[in-house]
C-alpha atoms as a PDB file:
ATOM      1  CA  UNK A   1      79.982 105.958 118.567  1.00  0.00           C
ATOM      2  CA  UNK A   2      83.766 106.831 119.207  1.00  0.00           C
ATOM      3  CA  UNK A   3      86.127 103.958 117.688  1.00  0.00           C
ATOM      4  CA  UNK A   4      88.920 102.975 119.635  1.00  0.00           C
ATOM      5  CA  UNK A   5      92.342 104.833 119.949  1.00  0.00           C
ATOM      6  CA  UNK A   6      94.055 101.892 119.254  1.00  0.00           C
ATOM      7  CA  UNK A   7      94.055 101.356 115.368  1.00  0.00           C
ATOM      8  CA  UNK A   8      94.224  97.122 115.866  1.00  0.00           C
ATOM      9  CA  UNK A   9      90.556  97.477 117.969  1.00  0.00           C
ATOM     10  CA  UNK A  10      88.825  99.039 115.110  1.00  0.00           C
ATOM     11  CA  UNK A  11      88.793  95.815 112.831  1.00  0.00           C
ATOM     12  CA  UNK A  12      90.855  94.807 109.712  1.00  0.00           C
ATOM     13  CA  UNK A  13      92.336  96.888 107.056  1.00  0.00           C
ATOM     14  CA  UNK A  14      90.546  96.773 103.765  1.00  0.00           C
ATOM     15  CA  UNK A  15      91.736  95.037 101.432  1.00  0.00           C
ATOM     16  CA  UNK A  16      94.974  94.203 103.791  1.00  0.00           C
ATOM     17  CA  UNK A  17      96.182  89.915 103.686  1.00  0.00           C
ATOM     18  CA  UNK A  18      95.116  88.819 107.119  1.00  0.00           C
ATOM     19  CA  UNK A  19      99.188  87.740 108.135  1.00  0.00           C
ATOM     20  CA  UNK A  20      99.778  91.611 107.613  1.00  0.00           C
ATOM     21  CA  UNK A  21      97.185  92.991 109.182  1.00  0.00           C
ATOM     22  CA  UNK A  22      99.891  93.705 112.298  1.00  0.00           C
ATOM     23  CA  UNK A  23     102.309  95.421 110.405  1.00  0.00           C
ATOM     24  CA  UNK A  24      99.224  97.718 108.593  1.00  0.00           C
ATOM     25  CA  UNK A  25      98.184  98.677 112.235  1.00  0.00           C
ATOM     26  CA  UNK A  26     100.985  99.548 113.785  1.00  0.00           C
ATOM     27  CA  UNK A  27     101.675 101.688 110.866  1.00  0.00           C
ATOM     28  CA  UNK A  28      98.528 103.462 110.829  1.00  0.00           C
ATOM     29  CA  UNK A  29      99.377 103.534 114.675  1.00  0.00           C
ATOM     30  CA  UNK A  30     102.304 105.466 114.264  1.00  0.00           C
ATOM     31  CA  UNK A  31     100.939 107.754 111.464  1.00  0.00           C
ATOM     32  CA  UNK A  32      98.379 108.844 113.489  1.00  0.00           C
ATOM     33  CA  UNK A  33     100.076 109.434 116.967  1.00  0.00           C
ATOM     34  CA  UNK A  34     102.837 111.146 114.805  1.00  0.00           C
ATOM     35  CA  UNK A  35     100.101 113.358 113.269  1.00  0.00           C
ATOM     36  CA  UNK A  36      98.334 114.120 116.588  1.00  0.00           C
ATOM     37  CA  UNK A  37     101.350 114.890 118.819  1.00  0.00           C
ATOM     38  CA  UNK A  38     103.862 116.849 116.398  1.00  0.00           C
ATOM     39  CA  UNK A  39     100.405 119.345 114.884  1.00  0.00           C
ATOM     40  CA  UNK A  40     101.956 122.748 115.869  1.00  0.00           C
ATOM     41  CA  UNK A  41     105.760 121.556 117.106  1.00  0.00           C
ATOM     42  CA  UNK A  42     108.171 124.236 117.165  1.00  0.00           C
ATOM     43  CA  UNK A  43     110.449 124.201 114.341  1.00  0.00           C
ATOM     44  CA  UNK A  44     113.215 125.797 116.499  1.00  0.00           C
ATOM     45  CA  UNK A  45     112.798 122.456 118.571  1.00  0.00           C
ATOM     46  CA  UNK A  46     113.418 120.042 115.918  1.00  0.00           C
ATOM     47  CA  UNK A  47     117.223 119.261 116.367  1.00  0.00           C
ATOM     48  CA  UNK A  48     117.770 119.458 119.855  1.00  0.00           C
ATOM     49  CA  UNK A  49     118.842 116.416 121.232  1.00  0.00           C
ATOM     50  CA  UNK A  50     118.082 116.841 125.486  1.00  0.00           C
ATOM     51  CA  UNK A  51     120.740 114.607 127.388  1.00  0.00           C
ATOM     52  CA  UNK A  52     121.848 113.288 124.370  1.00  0.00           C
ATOM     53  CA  UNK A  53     119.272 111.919 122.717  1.00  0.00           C
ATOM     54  CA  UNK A  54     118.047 111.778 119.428  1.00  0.00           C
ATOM     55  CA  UNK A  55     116.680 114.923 118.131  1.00  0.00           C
ATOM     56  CA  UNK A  56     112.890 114.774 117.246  1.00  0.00           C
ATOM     57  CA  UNK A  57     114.201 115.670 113.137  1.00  0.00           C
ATOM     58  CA  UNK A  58     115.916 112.554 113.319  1.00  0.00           C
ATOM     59  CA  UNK A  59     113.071 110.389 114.417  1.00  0.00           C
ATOM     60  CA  UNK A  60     111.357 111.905 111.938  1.00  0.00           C
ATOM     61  CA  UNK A  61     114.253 110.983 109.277  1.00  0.00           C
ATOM     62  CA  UNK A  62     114.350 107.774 110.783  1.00  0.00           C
ATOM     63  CA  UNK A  63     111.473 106.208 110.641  1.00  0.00           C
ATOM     64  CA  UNK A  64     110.567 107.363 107.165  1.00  0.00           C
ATOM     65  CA  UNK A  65     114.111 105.881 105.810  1.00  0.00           C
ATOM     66  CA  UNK A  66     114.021 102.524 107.364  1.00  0.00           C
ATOM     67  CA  UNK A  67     110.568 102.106 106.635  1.00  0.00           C
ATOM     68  CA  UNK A  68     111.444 102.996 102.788  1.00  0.00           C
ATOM     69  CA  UNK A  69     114.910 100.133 103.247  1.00  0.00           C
ATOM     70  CA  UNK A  70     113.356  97.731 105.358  1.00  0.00           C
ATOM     71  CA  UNK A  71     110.337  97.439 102.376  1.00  0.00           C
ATOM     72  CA  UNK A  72     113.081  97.689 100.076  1.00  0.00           C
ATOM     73  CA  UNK A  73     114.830  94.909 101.207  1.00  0.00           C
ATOM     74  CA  UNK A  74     111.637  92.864 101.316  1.00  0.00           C
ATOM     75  CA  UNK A  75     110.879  93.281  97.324  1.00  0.00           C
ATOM     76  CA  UNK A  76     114.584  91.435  97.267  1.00  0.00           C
ATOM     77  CA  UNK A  77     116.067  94.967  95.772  1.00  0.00           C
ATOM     78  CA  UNK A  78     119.212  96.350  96.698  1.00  0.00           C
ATOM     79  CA  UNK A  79     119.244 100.256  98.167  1.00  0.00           C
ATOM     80  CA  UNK A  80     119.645 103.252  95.877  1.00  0.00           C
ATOM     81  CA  UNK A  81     122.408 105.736  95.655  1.00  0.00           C
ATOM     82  CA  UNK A  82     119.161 108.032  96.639  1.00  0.00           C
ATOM     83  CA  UNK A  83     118.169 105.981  99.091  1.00  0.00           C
ATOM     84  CA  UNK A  84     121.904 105.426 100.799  1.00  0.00           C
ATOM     85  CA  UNK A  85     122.203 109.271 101.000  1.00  0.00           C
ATOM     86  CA  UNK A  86     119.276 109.179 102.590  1.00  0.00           C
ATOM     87  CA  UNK A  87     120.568 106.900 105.611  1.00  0.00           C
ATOM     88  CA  UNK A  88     123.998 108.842 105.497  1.00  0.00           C
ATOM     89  CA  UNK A  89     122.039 112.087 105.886  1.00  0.00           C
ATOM     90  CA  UNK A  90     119.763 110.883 108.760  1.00  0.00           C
ATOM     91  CA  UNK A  91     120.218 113.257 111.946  1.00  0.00           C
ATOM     92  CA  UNK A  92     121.707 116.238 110.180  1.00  0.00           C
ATOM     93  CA  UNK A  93     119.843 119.508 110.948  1.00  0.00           C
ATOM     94  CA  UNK A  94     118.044 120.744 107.642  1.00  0.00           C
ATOM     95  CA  UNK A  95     115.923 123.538 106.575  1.00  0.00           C
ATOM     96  CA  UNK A  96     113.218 121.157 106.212  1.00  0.00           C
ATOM     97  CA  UNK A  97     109.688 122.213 108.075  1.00  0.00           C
ATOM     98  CA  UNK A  98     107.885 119.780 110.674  1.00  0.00           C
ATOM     99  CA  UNK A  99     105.236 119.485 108.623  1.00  0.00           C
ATOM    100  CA  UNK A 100     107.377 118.588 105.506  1.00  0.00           C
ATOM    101  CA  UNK A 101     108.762 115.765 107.225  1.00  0.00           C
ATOM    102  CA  UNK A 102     105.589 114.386 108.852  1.00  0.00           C
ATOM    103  CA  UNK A 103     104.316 114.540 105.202  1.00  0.00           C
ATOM    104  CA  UNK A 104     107.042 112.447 103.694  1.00  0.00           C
ATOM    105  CA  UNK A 105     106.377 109.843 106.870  1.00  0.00           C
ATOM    106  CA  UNK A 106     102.774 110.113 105.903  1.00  0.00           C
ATOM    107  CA  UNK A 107     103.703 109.103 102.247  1.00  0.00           C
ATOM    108  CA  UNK A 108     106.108 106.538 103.104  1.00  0.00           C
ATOM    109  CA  UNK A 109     103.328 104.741 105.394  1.00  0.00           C
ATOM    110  CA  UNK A 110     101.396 105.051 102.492  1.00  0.00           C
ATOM    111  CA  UNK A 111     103.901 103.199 100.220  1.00  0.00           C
ATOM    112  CA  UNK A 112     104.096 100.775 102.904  1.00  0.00           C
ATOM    113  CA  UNK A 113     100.617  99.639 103.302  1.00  0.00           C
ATOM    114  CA  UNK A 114      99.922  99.622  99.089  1.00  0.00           C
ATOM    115  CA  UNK A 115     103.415  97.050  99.689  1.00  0.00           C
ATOM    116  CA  UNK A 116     101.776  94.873 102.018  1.00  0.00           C
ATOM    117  CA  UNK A 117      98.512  94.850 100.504  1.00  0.00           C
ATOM    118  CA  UNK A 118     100.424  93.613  96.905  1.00  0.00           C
ATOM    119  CA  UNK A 119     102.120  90.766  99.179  1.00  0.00           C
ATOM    120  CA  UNK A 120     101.360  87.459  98.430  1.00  0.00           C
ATOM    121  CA  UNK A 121     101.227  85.434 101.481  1.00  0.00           C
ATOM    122  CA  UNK A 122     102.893  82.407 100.156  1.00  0.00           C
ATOM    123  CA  UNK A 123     105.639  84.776  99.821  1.00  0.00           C
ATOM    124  CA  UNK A 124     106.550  85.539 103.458  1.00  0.00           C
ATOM    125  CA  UNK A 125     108.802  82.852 104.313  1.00  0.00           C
ATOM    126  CA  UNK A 126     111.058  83.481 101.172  1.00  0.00           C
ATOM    127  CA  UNK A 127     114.408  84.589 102.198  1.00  0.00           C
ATOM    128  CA  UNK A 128     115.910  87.870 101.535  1.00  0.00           C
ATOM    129  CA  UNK A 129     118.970  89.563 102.276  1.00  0.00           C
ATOM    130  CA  UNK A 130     119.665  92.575 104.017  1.00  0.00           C
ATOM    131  CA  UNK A 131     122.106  95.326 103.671  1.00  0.00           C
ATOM    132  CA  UNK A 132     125.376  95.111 101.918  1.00  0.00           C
ATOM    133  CA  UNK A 133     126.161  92.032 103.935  1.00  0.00           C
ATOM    134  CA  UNK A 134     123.148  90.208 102.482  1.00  0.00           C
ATOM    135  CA  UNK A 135     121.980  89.242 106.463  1.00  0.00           C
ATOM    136  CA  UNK A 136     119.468  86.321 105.560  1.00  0.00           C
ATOM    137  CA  UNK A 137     116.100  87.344 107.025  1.00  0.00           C
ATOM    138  CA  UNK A 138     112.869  86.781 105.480  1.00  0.00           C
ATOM    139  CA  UNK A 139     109.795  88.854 103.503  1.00  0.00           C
ATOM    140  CA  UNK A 140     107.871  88.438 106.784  1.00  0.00           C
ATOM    141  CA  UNK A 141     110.836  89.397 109.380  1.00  0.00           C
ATOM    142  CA  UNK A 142     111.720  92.532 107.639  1.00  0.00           C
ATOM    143  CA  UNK A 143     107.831  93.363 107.306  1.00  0.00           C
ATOM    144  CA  UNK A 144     107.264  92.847 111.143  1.00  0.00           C
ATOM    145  CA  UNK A 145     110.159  94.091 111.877  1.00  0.00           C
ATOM    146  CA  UNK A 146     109.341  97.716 109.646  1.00  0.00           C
ATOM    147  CA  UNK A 147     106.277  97.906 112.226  1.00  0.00           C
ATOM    148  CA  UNK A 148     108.295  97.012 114.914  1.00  0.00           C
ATOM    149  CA  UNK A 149     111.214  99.333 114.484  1.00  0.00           C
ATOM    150  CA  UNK A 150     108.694 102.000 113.776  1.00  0.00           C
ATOM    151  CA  UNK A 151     107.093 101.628 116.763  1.00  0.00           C
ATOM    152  CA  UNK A 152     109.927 101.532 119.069  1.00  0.00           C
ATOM    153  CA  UNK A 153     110.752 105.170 117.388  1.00  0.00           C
ATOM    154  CA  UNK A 154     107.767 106.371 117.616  1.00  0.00           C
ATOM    155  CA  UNK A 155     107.900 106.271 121.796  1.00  0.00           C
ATOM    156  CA  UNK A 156     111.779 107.945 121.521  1.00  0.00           C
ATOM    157  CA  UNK A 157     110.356 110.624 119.448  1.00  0.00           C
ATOM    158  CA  UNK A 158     107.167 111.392 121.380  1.00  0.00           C
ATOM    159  CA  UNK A 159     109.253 111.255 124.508  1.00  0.00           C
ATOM    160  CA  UNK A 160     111.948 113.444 122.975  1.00  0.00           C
ATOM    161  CA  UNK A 161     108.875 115.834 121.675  1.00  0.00           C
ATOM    162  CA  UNK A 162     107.561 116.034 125.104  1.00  0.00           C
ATOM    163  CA  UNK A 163     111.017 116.732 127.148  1.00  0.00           C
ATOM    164  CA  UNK A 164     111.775 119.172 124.682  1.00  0.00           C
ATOM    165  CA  UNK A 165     108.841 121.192 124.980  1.00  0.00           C
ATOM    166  CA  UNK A 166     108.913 121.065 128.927  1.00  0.00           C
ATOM    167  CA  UNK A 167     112.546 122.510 128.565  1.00  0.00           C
ATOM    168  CA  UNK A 168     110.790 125.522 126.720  1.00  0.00           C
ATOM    169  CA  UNK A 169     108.451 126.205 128.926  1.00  0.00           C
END
């Protein structure tokens, strides 16, 4: 029997609190249409940015870094020097393969869902700050909104993937 494309059909994830079980999907959501759409993108394609828009390296940037903050933020810890250059480097063409950056969002989705697993329920209301400001938002806001940020760049860069490739030919 086939199981559904949609990760949040196929049931709960093990082992996952049931408040999370949201965020875990859309993550493995993402991982998996990231996995299936950029398996053999052009390299040379990476960096363009078509009308404008993002380049498909930056998504790819992107939504590992803010998922790595946004969980950050959530254990009440304050960003690294690593993890700043990180954000400040976001965008900027590298040498870096496709596959090497699919890899670090694999591991970083990873990270994420051993996170939410470790979460203690009663915890999700506590308030914590975000960014330098200290923006009061909560464990459960920045959690959601990891999966929901995530998701929202995971349509930009399959869209951006797509237009790019059609431009090839």
């Amino acid at each position: 029997m086939n199981q559904p494309l949609e990760v949040w059909l196929r049931g709960p994830v093990p082992a996952m609190p049931p408040l999370l079980q949201p965020v875990a999907h859309a993550l493995l959501q993402a991982r998996e249409e990231v996995n299936a759409q950029l398996l053999g993108f052009p390299v040379g394609l990476l960096w363009q940015t078509p009308a404008g828009v993002a380049s498909v390296g930056f998504h790819l940037q992107h939504l590992t870094g803010v998922l790595d903050r946004l969980l950050t933020y959530a254990r009440a810890e304050s960003l690294s020097p690593g993890q700043q250059a990180a954000l400040a480097a976001e965008g900027k063409p590298t040498s870096v393969s496709v596959a090497e950056l699919v890899q670090a969002f694999n591991e970083q989705v990873d990270q994420a869902l051993d996170q939410l697993r470790n979460t203690d329920e009663a915890t999700l209301t506590e308030v914590r700050g975000v960014g330098r400001a200290q923006v009061p938002s909560t464990v459960l806001g920045l959690l959601m909104h990891a999966a929901e940020h995530t998701m929202r760049h995971l349509g930009q860069l399959l869209v951006t993937a797509r237009v790019v490739r059609a431009e090839q030919g």
